[in-house]
C-alpha atoms as a PDB file:
ATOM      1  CA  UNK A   1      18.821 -56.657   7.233  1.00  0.00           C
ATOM      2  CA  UNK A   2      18.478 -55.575   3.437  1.00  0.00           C
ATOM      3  CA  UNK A   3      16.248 -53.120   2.692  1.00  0.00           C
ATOM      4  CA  UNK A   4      13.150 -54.183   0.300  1.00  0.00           C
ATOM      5  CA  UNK A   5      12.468 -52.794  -2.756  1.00  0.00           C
ATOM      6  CA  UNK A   6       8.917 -52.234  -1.236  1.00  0.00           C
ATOM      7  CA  UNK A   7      10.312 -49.790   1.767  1.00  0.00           C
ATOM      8  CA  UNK A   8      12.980 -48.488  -0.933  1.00  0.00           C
ATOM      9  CA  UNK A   9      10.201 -47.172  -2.954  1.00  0.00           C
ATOM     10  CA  UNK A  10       8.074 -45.149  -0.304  1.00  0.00           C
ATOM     11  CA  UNK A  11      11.056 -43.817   0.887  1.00  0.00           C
ATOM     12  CA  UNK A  12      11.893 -42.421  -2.623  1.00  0.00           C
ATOM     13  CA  UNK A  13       8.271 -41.723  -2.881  1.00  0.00           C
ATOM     14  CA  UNK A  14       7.766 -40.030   0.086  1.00  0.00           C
ATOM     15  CA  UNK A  15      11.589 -37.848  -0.564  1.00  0.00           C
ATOM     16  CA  UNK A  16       9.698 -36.699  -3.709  1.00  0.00           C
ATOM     17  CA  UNK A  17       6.666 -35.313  -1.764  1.00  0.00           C
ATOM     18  CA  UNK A  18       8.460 -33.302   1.115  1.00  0.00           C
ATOM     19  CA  UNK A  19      10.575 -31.864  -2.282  1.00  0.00           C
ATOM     20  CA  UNK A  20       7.014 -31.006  -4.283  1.00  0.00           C
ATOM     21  CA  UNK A  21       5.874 -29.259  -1.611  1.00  0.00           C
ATOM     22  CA  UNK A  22       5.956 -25.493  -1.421  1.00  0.00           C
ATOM     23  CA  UNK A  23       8.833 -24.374   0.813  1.00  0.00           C
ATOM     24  CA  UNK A  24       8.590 -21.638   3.215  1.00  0.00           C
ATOM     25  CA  UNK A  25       9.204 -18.458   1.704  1.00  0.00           C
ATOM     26  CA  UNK A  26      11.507 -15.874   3.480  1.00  0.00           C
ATOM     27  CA  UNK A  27      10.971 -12.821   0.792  1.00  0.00           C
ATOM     28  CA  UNK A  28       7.072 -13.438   1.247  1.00  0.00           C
ATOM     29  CA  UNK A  29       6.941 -10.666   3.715  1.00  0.00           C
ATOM     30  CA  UNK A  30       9.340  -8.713   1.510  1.00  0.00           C
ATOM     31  CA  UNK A  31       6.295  -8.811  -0.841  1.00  0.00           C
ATOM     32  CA  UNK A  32       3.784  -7.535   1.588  1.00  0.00           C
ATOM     33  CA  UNK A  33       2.818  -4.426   1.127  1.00  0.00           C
ATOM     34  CA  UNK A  34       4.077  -1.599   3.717  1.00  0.00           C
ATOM     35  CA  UNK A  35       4.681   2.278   4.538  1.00  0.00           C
ATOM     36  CA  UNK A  36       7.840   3.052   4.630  1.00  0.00           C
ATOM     37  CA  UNK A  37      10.177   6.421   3.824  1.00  0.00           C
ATOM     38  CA  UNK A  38       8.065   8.074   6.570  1.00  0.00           C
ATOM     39  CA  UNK A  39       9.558  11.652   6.781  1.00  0.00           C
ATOM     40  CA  UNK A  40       7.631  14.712   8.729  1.00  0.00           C
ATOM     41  CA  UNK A  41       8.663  18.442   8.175  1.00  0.00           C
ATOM     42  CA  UNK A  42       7.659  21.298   7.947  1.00  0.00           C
ATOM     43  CA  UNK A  43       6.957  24.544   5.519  1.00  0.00           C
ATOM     44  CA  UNK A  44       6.635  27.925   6.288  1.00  0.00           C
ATOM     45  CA  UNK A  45       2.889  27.703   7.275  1.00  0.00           C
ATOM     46  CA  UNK A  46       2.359  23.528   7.425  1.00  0.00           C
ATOM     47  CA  UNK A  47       3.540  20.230   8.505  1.00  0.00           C
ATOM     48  CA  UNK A  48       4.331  17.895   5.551  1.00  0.00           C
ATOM     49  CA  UNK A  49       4.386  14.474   5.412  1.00  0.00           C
ATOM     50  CA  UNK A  50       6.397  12.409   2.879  1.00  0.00           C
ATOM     51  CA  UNK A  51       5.741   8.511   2.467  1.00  0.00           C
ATOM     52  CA  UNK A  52       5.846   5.714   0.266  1.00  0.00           C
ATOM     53  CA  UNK A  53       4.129   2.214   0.071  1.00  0.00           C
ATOM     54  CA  UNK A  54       6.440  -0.442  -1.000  1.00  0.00           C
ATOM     55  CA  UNK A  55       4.849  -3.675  -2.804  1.00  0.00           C
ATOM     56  CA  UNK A  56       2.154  -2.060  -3.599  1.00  0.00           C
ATOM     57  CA  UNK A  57       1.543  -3.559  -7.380  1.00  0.00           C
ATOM     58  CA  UNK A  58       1.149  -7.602  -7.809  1.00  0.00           C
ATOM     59  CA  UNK A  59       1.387  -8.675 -12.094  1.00  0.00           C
ATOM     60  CA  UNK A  60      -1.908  -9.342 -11.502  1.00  0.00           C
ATOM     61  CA  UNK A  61      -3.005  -5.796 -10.487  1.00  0.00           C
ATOM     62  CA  UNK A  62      -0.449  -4.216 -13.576  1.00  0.00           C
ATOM     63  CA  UNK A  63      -2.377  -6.840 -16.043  1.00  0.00           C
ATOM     64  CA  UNK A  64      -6.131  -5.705 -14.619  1.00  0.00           C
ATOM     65  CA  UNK A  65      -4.783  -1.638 -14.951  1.00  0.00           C
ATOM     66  CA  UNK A  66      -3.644  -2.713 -18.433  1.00  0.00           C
ATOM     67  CA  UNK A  67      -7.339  -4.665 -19.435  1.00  0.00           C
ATOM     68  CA  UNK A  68      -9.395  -1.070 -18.179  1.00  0.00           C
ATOM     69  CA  UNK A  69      -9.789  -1.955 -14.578  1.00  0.00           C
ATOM     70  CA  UNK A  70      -8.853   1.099 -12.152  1.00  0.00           C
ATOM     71  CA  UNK A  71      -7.347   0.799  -8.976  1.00  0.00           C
ATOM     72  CA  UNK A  72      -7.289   3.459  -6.183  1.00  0.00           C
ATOM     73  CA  UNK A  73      -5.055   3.713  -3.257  1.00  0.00           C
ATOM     74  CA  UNK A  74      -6.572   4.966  -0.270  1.00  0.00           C
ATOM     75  CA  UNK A  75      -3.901   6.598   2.696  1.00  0.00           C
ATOM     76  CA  UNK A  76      -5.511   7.310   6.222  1.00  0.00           C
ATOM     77  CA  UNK A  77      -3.431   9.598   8.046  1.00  0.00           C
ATOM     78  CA  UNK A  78      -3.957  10.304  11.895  1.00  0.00           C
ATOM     79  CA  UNK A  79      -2.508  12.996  14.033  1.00  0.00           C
ATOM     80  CA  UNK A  80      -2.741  13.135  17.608  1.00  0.00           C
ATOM     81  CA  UNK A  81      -1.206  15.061  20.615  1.00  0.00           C
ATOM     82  CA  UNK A  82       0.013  13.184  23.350  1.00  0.00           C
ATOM     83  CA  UNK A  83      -1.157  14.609  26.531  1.00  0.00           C
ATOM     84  CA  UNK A  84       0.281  12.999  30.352  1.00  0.00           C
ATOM     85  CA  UNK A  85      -2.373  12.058  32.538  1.00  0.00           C
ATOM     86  CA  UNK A  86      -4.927  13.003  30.026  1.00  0.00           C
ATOM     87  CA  UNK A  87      -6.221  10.844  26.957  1.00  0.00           C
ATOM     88  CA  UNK A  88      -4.724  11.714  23.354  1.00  0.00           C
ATOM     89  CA  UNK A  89      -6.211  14.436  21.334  1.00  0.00           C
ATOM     90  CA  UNK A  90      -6.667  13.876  18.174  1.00  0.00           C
ATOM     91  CA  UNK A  91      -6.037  16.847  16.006  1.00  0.00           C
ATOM     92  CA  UNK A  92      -6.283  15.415  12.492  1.00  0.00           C
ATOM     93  CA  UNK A  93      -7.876  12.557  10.572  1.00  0.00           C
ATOM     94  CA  UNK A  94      -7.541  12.772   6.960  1.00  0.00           C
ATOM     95  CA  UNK A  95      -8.267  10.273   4.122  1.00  0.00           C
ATOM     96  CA  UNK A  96      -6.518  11.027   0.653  1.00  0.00           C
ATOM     97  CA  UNK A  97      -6.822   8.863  -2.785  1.00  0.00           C
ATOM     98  CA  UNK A  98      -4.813   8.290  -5.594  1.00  0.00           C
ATOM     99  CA  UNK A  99      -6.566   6.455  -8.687  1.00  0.00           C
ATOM    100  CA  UNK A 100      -5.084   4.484 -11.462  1.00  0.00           C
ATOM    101  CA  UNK A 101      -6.698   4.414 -14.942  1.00  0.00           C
ATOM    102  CA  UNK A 102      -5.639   3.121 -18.219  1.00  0.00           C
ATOM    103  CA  UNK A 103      -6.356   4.597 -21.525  1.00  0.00           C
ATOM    104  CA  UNK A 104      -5.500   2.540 -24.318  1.00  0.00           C
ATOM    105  CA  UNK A 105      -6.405   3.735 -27.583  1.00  0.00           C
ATOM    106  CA  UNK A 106      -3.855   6.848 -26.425  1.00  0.00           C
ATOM    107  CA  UNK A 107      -1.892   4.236 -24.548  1.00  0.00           C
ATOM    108  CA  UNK A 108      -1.675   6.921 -21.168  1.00  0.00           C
ATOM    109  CA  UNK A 109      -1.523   6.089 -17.644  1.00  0.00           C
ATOM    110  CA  UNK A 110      -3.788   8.615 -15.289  1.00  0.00           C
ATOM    111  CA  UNK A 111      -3.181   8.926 -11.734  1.00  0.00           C
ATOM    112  CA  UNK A 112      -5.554  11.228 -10.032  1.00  0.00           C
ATOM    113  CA  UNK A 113      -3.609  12.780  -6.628  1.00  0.00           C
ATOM    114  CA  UNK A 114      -6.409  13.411  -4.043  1.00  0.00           C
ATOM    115  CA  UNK A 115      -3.832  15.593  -2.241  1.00  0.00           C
ATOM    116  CA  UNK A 116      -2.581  17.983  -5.092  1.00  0.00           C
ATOM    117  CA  UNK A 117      -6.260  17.558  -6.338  1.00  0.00           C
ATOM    118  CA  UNK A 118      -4.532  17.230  -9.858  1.00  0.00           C
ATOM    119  CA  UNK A 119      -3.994  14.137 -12.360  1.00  0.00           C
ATOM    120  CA  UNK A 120      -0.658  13.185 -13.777  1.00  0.00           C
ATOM    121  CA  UNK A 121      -0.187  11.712 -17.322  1.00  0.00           C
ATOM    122  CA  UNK A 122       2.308   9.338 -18.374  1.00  0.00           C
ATOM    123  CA  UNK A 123       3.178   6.269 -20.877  1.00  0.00           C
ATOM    124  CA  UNK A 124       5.085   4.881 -17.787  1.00  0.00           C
ATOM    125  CA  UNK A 125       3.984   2.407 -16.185  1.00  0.00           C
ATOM    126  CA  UNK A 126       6.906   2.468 -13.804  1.00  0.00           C
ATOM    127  CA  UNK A 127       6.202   5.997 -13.156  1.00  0.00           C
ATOM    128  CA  UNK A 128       2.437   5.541 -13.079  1.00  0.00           C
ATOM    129  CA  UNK A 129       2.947   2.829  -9.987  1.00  0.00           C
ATOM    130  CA  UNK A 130       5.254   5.321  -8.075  1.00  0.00           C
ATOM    131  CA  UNK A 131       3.001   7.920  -8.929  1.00  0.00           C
ATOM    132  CA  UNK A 132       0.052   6.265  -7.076  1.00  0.00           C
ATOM    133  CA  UNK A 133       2.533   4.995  -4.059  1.00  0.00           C
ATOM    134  CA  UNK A 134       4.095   8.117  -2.845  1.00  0.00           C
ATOM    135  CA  UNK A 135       2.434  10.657  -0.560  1.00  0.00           C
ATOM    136  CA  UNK A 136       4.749  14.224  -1.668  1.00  0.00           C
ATOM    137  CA  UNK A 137       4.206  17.018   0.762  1.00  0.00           C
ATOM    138  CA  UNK A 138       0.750  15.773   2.410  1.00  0.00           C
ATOM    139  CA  UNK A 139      -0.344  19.137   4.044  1.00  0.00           C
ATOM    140  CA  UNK A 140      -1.125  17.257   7.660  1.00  0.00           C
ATOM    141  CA  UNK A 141      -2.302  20.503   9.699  1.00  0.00           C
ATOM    142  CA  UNK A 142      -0.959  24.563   9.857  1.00  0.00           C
ATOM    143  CA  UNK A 143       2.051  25.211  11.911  1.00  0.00           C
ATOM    144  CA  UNK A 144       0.116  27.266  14.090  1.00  0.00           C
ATOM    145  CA  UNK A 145      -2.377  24.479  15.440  1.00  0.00           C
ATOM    146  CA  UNK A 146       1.025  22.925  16.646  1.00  0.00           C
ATOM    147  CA  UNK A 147       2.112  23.878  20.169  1.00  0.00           C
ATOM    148  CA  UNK A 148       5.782  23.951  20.446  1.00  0.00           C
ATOM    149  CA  UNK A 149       7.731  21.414  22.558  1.00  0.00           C
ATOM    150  CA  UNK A 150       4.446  19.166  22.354  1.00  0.00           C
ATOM    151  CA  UNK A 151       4.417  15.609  21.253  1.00  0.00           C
ATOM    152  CA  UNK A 152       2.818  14.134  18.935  1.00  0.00           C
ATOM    153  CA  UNK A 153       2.203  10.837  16.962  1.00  0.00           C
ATOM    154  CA  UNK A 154       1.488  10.677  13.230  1.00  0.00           C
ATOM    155  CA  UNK A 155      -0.200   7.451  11.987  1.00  0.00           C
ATOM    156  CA  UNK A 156      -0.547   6.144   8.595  1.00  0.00           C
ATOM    157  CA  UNK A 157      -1.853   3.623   7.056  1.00  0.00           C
ATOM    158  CA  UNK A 158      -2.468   2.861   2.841  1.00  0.00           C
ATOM    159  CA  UNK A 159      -5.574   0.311   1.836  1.00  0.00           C
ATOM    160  CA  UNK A 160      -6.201  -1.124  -2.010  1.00  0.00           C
ATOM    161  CA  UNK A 161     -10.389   0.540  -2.251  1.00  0.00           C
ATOM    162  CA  UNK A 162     -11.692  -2.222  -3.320  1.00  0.00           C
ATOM    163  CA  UNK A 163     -13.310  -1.755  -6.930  1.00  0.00           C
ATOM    164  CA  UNK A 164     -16.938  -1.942  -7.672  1.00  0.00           C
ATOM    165  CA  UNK A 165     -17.064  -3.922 -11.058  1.00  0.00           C
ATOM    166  CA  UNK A 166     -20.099  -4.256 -13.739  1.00  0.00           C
ATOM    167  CA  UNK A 167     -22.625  -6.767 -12.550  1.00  0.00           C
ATOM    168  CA  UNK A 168     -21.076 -10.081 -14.257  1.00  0.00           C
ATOM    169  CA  UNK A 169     -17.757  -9.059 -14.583  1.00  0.00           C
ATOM    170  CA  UNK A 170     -16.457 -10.744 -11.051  1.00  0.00           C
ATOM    171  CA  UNK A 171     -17.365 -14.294 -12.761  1.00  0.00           C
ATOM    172  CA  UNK A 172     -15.125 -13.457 -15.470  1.00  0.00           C
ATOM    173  CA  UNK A 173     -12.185 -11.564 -13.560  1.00  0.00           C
ATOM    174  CA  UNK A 174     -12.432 -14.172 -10.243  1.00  0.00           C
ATOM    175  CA  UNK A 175      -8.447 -13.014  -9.447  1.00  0.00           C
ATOM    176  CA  UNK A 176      -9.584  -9.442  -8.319  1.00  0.00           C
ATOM    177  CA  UNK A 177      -9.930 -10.688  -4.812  1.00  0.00           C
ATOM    178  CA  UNK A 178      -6.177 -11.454  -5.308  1.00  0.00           C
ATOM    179  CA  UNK A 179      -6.191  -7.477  -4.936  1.00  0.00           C
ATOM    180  CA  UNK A 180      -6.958  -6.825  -1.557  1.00  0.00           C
ATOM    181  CA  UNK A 181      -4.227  -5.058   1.197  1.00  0.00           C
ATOM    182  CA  UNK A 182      -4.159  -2.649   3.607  1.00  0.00           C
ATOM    183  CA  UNK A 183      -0.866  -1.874   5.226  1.00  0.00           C
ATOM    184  CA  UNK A 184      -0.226  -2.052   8.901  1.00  0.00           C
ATOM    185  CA  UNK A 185      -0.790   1.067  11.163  1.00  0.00           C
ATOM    186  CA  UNK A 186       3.133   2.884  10.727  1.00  0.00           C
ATOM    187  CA  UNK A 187       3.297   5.446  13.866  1.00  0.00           C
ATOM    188  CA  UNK A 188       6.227   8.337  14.380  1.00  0.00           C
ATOM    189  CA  UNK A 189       6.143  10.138  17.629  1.00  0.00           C
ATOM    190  CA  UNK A 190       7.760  13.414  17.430  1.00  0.00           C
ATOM    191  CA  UNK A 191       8.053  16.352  19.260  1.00  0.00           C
ATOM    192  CA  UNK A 192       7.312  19.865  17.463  1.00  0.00           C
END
């Protein structure tokens, strides 16, 4: 039986549809945003903790930075003592911000460090986004809080505040709610 030109056609038709459609993406989640380069130590008088968030910046997010809109990074950091038998203590529950602005008449980058309680400068945008995506030397709690041989379990987590525009201003900018992540919960369980 010869195929008609009828059933010929939906078949091409229908061949062109499953193509148009989007495919399944496997780098997706290599675009979500997530903690990673976790790394605990300690200084003479404090434990430190190192991170990074990686993803953290969509085009859309450099472009709003770039048109005056500042973004902050908010990193909730959780410390707890594992106890047998007994329910976790939790020793330490900090929040820390780091907050992106644009200047362009002097064409700067500012990224105010909640932790170092400083602001960096730079022209860089490159440097401006790892700027705001590394934690470097997060004083967590003093040494001496810390009883030795203990375990514990550090938790971290980084959110995208979400920014409070002018009244208006949402209507104009609708792709702001493009914006939004948090991270998942990262955990390290150590012993000190």
């Amino acid at each position: 039986m010869k195929p008609s030109r009828h059933s010929s056609g939906i078949l091409l038709l229908l061949v062109l549809l499953i193509l148009a459609l989007p495919q399944p993406s496997f780098s997706r989640q290599d675009r979500t945003p997530a903690i990673s380069d976790i790394i605990i130590t300690t200084s003479a008088t404090d434990l430190l903790l190192f991170a990074t968030v990686k993803n953290s910046f969509t085009p859309e997010m450099e472009e709003g930075v770039k048109n005056g809109i500042p973004i902050s990074f908010s990193f909730q950091v959780e410390l707890d003592q594992v106890r047998d038998f007994w329910p976790d203590s939790t020793l330490v529950e900090k929040e820390v911000v780091h907050r992106l602005t644009y200047d362009s008449l002097k064409e700067e980058y500012s990224v105010e460090l909640g932790e170092k309680h400083r602001t960096e400068v730079t022209r860089s945008l490159a440097r401006a986004k790892q700027l705001m995506a590394e934690l470097n030397g997060l004083t967590v709690i003093a040494r001496k809080k810390l009883i030795p041989d203990a375990s514990y379990i550090l938790r971290i987590k980084a959110t995208l505040v979400k920014t409070t525009l002018p009244l208006g201003i949402h209507y104009v900018l609708p792709f702001t709610s493009l914006w939004d992540f948090e991270t998942d919960w990262r955990a390290i369980e150590f012993r000190y």
